[in-house]
Protein backbone atom coordinates (compact mmCIF):
# COMPACT_ATOMS: atom_id res chain seq x y z
CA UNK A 1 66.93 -3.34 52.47
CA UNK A 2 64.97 -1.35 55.32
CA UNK A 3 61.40 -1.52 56.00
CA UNK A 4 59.97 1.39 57.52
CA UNK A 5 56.42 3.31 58.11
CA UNK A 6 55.60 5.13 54.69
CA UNK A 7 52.76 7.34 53.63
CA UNK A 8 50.44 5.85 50.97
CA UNK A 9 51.60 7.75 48.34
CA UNK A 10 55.10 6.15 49.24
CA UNK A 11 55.92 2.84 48.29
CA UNK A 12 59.80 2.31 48.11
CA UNK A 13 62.64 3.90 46.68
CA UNK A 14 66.46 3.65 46.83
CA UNK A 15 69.79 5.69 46.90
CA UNK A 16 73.51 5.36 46.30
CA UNK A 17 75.41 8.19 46.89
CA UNK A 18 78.64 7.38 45.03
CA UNK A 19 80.36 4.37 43.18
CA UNK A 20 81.52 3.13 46.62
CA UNK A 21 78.50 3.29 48.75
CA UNK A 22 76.16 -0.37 47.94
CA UNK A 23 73.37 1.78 48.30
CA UNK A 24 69.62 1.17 50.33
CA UNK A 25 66.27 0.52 49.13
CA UNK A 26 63.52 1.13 51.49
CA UNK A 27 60.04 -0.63 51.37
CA UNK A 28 56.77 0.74 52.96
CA UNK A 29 56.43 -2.23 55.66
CA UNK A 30 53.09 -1.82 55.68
CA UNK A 31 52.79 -3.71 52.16
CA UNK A 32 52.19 -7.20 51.27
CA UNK A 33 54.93 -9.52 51.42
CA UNK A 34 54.72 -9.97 47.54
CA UNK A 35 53.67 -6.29 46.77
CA UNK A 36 57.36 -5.82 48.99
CA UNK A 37 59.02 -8.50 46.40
CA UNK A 38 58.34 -6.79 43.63
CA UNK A 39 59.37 -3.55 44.54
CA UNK A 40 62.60 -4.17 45.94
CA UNK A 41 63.16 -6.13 42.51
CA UNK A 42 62.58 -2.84 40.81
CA UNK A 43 64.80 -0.95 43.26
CA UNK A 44 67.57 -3.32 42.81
CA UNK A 45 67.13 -2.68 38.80
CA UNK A 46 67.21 0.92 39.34
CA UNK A 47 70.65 0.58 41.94
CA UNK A 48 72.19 -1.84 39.22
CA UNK A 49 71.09 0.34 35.59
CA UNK A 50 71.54 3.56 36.49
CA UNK A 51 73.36 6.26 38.12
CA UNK A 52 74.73 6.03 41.46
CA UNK A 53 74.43 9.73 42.49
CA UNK A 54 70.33 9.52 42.92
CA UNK A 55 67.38 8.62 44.47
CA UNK A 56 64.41 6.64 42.60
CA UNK A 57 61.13 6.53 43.54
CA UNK A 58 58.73 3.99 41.81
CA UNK A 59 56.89 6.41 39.77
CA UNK A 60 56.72 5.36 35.73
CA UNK A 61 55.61 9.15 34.65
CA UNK A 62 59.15 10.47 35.93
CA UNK A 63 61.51 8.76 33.32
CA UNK A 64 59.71 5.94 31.26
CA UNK A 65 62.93 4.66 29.78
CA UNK A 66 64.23 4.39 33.21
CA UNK A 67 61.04 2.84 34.55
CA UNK A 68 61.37 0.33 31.77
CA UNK A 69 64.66 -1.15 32.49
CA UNK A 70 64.26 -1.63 36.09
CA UNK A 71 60.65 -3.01 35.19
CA UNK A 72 62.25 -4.90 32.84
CA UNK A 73 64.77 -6.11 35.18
CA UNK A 74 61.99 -6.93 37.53
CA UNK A 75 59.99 -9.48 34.75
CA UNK A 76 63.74 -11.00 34.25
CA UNK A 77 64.10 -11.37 37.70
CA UNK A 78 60.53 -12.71 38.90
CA UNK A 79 59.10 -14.63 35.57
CA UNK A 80 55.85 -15.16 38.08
CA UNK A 81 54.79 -11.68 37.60
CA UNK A 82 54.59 -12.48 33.75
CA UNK A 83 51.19 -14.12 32.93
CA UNK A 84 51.11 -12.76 29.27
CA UNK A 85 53.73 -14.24 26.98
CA UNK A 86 52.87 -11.00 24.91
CA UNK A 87 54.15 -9.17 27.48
CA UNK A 88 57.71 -9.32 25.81
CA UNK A 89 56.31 -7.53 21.95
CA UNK A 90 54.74 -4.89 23.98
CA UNK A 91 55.76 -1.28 23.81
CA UNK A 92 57.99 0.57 26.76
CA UNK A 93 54.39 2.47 27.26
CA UNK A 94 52.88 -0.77 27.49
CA UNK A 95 55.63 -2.71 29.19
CA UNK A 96 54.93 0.24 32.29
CA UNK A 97 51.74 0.19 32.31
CA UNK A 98 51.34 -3.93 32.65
CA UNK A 99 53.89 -3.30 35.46
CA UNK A 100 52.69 -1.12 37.18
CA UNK A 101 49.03 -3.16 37.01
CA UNK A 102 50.61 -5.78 38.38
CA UNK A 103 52.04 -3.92 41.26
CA UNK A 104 48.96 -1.95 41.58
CA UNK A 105 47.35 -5.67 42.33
CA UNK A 106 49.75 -7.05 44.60
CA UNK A 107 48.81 -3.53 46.68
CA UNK A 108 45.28 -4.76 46.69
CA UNK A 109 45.84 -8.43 48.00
């Protein structure tokens, strides 16, 4: 994992460029220390779920069923995060969205 300076609209993303490379996820370091937790827990969803040959960006509206898993994989990962038992009935539109809530207040704290 690599911290650097991002833009705002930037939070963190990750790449692997082929089965062999472990890959990197890089976090805006300008982010709260939990705000960084969660992201790199998505990250490391995306790196483990899904093909090796791109680059994700933590951005729900590109591929939802994507965005799910590693989401997903993030509630699995950090049960904290989960303060609604419902959370688990919800739909993959819903299951984003409380995600991405939750990550949208982490930003603000």
């Amino acid at each position: 994992m690599t911290f650097l300076d991002f833009n705002q609209h930037i939070s963190a993303f990750s790449e692997r460029k082929d089965h062999f490379d472990r890959g990197r996820i890089y976090i805006n370091r300008n982010l709260g220390h939990y705000m960084q937790k969660l992201l790199c827990a998505h990250e490391l969803g995306h790196m483990l779920l899904h093909d090796v040959c791109e680059t994700t960006f933590f951005d729900a509206d590109i591929e939802p069923q994507k965005e799910y898993e590693a989401n997903y994989f993030t509630a699995m990962l950090l049960p904290q995060l989960i303060n609604n038992e419902d959370i688990w009935d919800y739909s993959m539109e819903a299951f984003n969205a409380y995600i991405a809530s939750r990550v949208y207040f982490a930003s603000k704290t």
